[in-house]
Protein backbone atom coordinates (compact mmCIF):
# COMPACT_ATOMS: atom_id res chain seq x y z
CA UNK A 1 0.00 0.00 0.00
CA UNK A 2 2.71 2.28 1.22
CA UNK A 3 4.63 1.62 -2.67
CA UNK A 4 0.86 2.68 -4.58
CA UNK A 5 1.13 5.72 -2.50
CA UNK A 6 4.43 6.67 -3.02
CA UNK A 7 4.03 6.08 -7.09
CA UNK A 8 0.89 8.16 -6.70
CA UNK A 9 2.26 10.84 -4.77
CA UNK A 10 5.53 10.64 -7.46
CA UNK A 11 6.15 14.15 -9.83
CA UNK A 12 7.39 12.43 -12.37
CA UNK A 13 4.32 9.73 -12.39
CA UNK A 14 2.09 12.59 -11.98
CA UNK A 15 3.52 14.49 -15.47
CA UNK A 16 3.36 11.40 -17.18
CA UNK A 17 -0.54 10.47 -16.37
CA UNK A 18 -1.31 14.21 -16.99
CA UNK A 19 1.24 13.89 -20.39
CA UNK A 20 -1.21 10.73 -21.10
CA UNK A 21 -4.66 12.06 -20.58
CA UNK A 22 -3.92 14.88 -22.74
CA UNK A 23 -2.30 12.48 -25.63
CA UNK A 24 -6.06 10.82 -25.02
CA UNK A 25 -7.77 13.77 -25.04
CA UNK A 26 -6.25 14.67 -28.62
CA UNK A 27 -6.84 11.51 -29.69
CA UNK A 28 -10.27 11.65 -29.29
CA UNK A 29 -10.90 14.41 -30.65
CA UNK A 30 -9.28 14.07 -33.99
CA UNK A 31 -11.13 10.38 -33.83
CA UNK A 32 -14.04 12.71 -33.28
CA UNK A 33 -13.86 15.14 -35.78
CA UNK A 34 -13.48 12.14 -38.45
CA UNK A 35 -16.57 10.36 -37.24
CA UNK A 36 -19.49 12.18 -38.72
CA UNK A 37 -22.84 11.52 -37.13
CA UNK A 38 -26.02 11.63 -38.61
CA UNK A 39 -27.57 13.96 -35.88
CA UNK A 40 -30.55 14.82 -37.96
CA UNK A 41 -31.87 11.07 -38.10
CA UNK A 42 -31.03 11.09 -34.23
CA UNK A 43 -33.02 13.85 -33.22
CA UNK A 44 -36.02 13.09 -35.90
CA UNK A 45 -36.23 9.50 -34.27
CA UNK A 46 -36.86 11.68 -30.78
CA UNK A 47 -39.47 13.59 -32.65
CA UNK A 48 -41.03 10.76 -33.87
CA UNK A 49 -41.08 9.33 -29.87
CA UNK A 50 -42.88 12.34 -29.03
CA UNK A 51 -45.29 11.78 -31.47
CA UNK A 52 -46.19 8.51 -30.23
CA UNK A 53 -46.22 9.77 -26.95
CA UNK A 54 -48.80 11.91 -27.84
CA UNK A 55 -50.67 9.65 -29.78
CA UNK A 56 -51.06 7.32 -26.96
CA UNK A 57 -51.85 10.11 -24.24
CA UNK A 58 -54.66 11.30 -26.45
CA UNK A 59 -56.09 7.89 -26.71
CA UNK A 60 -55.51 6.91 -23.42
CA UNK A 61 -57.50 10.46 -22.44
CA UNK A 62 -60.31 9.34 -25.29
CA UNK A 63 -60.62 5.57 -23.58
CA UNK A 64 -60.71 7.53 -20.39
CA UNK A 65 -58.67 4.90 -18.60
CA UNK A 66 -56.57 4.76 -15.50
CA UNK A 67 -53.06 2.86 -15.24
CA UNK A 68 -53.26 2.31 -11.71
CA UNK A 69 -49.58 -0.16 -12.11
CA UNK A 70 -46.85 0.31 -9.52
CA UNK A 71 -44.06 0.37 -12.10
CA UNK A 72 -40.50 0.72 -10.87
CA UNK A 73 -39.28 4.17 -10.98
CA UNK A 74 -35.34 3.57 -10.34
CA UNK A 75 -33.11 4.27 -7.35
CA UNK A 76 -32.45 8.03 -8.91
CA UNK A 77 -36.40 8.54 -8.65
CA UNK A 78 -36.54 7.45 -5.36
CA UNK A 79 -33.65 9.18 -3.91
CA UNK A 80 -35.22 12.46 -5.75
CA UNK A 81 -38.68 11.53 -4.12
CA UNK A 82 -36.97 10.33 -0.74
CA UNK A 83 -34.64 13.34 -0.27
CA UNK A 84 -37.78 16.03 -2.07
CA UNK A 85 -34.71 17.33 -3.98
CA UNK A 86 -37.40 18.30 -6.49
CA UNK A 87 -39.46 21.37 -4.08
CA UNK A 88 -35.42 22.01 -2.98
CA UNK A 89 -34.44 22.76 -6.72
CA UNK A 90 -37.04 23.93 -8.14
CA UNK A 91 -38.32 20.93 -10.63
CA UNK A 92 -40.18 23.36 -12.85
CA UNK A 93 -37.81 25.74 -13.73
CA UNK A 94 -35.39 22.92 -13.86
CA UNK A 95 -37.47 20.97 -16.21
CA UNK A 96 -37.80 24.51 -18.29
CA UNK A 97 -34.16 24.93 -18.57
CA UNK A 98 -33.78 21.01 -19.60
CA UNK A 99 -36.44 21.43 -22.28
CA UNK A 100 -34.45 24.67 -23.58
CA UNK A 101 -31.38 22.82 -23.60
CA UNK A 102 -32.63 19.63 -25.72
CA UNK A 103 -33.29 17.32 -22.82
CA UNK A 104 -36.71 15.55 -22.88
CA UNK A 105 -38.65 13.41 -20.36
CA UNK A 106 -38.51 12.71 -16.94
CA UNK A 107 -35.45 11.35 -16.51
CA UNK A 108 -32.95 14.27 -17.21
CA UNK A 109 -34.81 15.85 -14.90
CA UNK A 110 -34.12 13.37 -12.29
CA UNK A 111 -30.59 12.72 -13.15
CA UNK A 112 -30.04 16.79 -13.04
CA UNK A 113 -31.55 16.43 -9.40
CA UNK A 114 -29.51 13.77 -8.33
CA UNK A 115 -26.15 15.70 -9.91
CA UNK A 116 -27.08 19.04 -8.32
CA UNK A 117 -27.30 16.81 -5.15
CA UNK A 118 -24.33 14.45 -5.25
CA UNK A 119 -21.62 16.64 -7.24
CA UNK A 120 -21.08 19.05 -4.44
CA UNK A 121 -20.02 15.81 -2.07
CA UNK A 122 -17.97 14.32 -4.49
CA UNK A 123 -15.48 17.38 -5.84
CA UNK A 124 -15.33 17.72 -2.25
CA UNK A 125 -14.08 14.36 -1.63
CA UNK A 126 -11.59 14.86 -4.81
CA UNK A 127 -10.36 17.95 -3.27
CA UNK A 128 -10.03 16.50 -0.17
CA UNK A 129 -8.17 13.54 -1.54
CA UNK A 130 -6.32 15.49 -3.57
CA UNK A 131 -4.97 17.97 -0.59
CA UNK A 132 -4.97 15.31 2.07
CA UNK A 133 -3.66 12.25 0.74
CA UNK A 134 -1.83 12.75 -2.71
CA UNK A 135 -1.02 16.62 -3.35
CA UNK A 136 2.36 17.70 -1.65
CA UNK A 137 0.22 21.38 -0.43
CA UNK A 138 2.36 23.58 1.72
CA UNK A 139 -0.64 24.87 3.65
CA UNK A 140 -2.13 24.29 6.84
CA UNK A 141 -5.02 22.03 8.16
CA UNK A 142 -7.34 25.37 8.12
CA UNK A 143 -6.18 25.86 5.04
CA UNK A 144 -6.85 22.60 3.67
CA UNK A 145 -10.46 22.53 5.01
CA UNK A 146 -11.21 25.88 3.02
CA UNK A 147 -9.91 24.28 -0.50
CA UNK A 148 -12.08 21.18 0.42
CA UNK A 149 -15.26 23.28 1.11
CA UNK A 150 -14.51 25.70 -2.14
CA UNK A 151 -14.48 22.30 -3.87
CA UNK A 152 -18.05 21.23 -2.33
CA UNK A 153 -18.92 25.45 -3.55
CA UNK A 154 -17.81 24.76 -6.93
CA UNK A 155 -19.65 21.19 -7.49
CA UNK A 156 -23.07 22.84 -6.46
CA UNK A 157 -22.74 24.96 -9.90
CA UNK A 158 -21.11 22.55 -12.39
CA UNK A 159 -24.51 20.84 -13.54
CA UNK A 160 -25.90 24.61 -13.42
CA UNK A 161 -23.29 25.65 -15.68
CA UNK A 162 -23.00 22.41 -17.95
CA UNK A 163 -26.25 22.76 -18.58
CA UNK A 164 -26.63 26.71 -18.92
CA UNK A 165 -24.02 25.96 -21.85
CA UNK A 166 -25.85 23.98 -23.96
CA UNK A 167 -28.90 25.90 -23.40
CA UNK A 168 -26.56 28.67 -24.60
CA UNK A 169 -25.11 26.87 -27.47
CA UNK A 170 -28.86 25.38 -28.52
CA UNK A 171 -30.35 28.84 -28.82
CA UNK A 172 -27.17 30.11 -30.80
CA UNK A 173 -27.72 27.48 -33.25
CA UNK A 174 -31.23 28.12 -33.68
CA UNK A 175 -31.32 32.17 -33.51
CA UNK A 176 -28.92 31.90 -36.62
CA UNK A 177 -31.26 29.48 -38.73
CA UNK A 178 -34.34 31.16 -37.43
CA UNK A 179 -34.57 33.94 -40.58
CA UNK A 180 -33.82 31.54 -42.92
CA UNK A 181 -36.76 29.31 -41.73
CA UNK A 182 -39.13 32.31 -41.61
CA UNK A 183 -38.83 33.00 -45.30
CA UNK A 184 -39.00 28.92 -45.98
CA UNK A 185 -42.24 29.19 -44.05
CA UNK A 186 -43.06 32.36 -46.02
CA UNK A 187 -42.92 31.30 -49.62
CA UNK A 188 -44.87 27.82 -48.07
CA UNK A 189 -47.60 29.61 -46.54
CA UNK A 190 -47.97 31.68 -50.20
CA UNK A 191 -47.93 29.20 -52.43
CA UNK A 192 -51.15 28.00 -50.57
CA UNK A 193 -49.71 24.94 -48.06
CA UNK A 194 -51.34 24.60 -44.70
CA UNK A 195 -49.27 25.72 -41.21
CA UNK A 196 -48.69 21.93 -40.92
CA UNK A 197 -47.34 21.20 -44.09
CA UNK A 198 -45.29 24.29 -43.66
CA UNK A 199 -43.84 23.59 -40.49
CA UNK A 200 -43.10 20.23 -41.72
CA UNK A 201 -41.24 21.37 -44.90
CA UNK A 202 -39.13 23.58 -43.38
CA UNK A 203 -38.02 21.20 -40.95
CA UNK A 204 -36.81 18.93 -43.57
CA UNK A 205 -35.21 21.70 -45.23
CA UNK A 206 -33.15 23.48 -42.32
CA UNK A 207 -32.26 20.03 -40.75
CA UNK A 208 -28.75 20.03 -42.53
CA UNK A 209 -28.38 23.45 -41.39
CA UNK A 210 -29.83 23.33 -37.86
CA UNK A 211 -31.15 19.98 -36.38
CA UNK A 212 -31.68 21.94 -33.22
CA UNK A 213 -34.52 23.75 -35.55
CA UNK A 214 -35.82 21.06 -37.40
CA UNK A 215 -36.58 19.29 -34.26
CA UNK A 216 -38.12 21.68 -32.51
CA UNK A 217 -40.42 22.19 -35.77
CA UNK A 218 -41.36 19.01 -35.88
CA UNK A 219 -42.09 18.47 -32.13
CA UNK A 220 -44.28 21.28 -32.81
CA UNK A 221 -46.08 19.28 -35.81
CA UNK A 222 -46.86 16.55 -33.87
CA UNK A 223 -48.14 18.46 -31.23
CA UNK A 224 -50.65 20.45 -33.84
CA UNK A 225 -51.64 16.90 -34.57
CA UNK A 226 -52.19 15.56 -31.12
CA UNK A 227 -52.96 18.14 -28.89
CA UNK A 228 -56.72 19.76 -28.16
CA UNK A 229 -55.35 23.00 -28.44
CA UNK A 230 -53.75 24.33 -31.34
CA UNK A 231 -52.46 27.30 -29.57
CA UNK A 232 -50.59 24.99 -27.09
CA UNK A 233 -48.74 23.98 -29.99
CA UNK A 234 -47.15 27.23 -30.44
CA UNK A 235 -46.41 27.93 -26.95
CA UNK A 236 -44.91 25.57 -26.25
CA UNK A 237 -42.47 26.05 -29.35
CA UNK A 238 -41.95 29.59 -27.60
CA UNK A 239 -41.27 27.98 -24.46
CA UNK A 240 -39.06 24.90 -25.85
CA UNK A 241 -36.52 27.77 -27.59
CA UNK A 242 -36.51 30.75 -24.99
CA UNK A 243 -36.36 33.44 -27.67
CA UNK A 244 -37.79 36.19 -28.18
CA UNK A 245 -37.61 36.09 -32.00
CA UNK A 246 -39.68 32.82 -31.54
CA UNK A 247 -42.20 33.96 -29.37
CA UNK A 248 -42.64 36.85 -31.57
CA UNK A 249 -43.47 34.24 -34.07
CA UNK A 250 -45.26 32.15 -32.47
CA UNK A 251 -47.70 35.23 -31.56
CA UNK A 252 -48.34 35.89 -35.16
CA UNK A 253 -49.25 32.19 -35.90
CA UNK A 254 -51.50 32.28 -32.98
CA UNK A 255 -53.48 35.54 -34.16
CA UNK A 256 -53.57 34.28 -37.67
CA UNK A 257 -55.31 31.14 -36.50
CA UNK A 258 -57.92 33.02 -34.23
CA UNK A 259 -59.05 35.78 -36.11
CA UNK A 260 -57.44 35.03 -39.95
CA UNK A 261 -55.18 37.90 -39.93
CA UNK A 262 -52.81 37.30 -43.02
CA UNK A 263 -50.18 35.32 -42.30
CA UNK A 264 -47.63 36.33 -44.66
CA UNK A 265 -47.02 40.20 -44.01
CA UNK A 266 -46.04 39.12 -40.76
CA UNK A 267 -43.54 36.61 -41.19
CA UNK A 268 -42.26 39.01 -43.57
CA UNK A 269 -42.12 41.43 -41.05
CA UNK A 270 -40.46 39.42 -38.67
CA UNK A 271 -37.68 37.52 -40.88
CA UNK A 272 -36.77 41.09 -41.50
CA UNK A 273 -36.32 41.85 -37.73
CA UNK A 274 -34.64 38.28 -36.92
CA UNK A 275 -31.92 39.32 -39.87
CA UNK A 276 -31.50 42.67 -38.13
CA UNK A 277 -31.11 41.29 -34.84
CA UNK A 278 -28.90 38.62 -36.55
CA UNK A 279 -26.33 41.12 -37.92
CA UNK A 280 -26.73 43.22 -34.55
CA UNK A 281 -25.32 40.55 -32.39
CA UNK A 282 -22.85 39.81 -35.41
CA UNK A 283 -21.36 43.71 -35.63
CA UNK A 284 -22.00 42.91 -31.27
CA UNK A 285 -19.45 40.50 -31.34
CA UNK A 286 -16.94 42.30 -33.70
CA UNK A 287 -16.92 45.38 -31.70
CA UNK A 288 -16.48 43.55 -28.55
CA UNK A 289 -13.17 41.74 -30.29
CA UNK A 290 -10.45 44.51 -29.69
CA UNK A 291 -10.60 44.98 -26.30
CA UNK A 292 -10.82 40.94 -25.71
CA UNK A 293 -7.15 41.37 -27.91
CA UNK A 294 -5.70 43.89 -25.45
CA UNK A 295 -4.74 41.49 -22.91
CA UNK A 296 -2.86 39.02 -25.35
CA UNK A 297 -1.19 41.66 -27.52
CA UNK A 298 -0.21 43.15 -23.88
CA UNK A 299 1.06 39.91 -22.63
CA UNK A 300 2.17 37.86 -25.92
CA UNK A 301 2.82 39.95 -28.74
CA UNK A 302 4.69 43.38 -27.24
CA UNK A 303 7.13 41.61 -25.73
CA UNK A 304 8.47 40.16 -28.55
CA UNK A 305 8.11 42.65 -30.69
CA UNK A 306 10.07 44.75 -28.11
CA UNK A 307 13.04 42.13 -28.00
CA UNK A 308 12.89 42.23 -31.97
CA UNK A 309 13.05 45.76 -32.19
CA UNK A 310 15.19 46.58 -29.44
CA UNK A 311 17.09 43.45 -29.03
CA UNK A 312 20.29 44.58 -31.96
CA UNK A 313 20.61 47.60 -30.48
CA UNK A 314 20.99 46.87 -27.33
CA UNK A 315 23.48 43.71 -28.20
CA UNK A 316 25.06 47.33 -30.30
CA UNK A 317 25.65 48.86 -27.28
CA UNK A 318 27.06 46.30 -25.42
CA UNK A 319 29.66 45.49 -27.60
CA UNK A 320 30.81 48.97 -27.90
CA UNK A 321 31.00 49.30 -24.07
């Protein structure tokens, strides 16, 4: 025992497993970046689930029957039910962020739960390995207990922040397509096709682009297929994306359908606005660039352009005193 500690507790092992995990970690990802997946057919399978899922709500709602079965909810359930992490969290507006972020059902819900629960304890206990046990840390035992409780601090926000980031990521992705599908839906809704038809061909046509898009287009399909109220339908594709350009949207489908409004001033309306606020964030971004550079040219790029510069003349000097 006292030998596995002192190779764990070795520099020179310690460089090498570090020098390994990174040689892993860049062979994964070129591995990665040479595997293409089909994420469309992945994502229009899930659509396709939720479709059945509504199909057999609505018919279990038309039978008007009652599954009275005990069926086995899993140890995550019941330590989410046991331990009521769900009224400590929040489960809605956990479930609302999970939806935004591309995670359906009940179960990412539970296994968020159970992370925002049992993360905290265990980058604690890494920490505390870590400082206790392997790490060669010059501090005291005070010290030592603060590290270990920052650790437990920082575990209660990585599922917050993991999950935050995709969210992020998800409504990037479909912000950018989201003028390009409004003029698809445009020229649909002209030529004389129904909402549903619509929807459904421009899902098929931004899914290359945006499978983020094309699944949330074709959740919302299914939904004006299965659901009582049509208006749900569209709500809830305001609520699944988080935007603002949707919702917009989303209003003007909702009008058109209860009082007939024309339908395609508005979307031309609004693909107009989404485009601005497109190239706003775009010209956003570039004018927030420079001062992000400031920092690196400061720290990376004066220094040696200093050394270039002034480097023969002072080696001038030198030799002539």
């Amino acid at each position: 025992m006292g030998g596995i500690v002192d190779l764990i507790t070795d520099r020179q092992f310690q460089i090498s497993l570090l020098a390994a995990c990174a040689a892993g970690a860049t062979f994964y990802t070129i591995i990665q970046s040479l595997i293409t997946r089909d994420k469309l057919s992945q994502r229009m399978r899930g659509v396709a689930d939720h479709r059945e899922k509504l199909k057999r709500q609505q018919r279990e709602n038309f039978n008007s029957r009652v599954n009275l079965r005990n069926t086995s909810q899993g140890p995550l359930k019941a330590l989410a039910d046991n331990l009521r992490l769900f009224e400590v969290f929040d489960a809605g507006e956990a479930q609302k962020t999970l939806f935004q972020a591309g995670f359906r059902g009940e179960r990412p819900v539970v296994v968020f739960m159970a992370a925002r629960f049992g993360m905290p304890f265990l980058t604690a206990a890494l920490v505390a390995v870590y400082v206790y046990v392997l790490g060669d840390v010059d501090i005291d035992d005070f010290g030592k207990l603060i590290v270990t409780l920052f650790g437990f601090l920082v575990g209660t926000y990585i599922p917050v922040i993991y999950v935050k980031n995709i969210k992020a990521k998800r409504q990037e992705a479909i912000q950018l397509a989201w003028p390009d599908a409004l003029d698809l839906l445009l020229i649909c809704v002209e030529s004389g096709m129904s909402i549903e038809l619509a929807l459904n061909k421009v899902s098929a046509e931004v899914g290359l682009n945006s499978p983020e898009l094309a699944e949330e287009l074709g959740l919302t399909v299914a939904e004006l297929s299965y659901l009582e109220e049509r208006r749900r339908a569209f709500l809830n594709l305001a609520e699944r994306t988080g935007l603002e350009v949707v919702k917009a949207a989303t209003m003007a489908l909702i009008q058109s359908e209860r009082y007939g409004t024309p339908l395609g001033q508005s979307l031309r309306v609004l693909a107009s606005d989404s485009r601005e606020a497109r190239m706003q964030q775009a010209e956003k971004k570039a004018a927030a660039l420079p001062p992000k550079l400031t920092v690196p040219m400061i720290v990376f790029f004066l220094p040696v352009l200093f050394a270039v510069i002034l480097g023969p003349a002072i080696l001038g000097i030198m030799e002539n005193l």
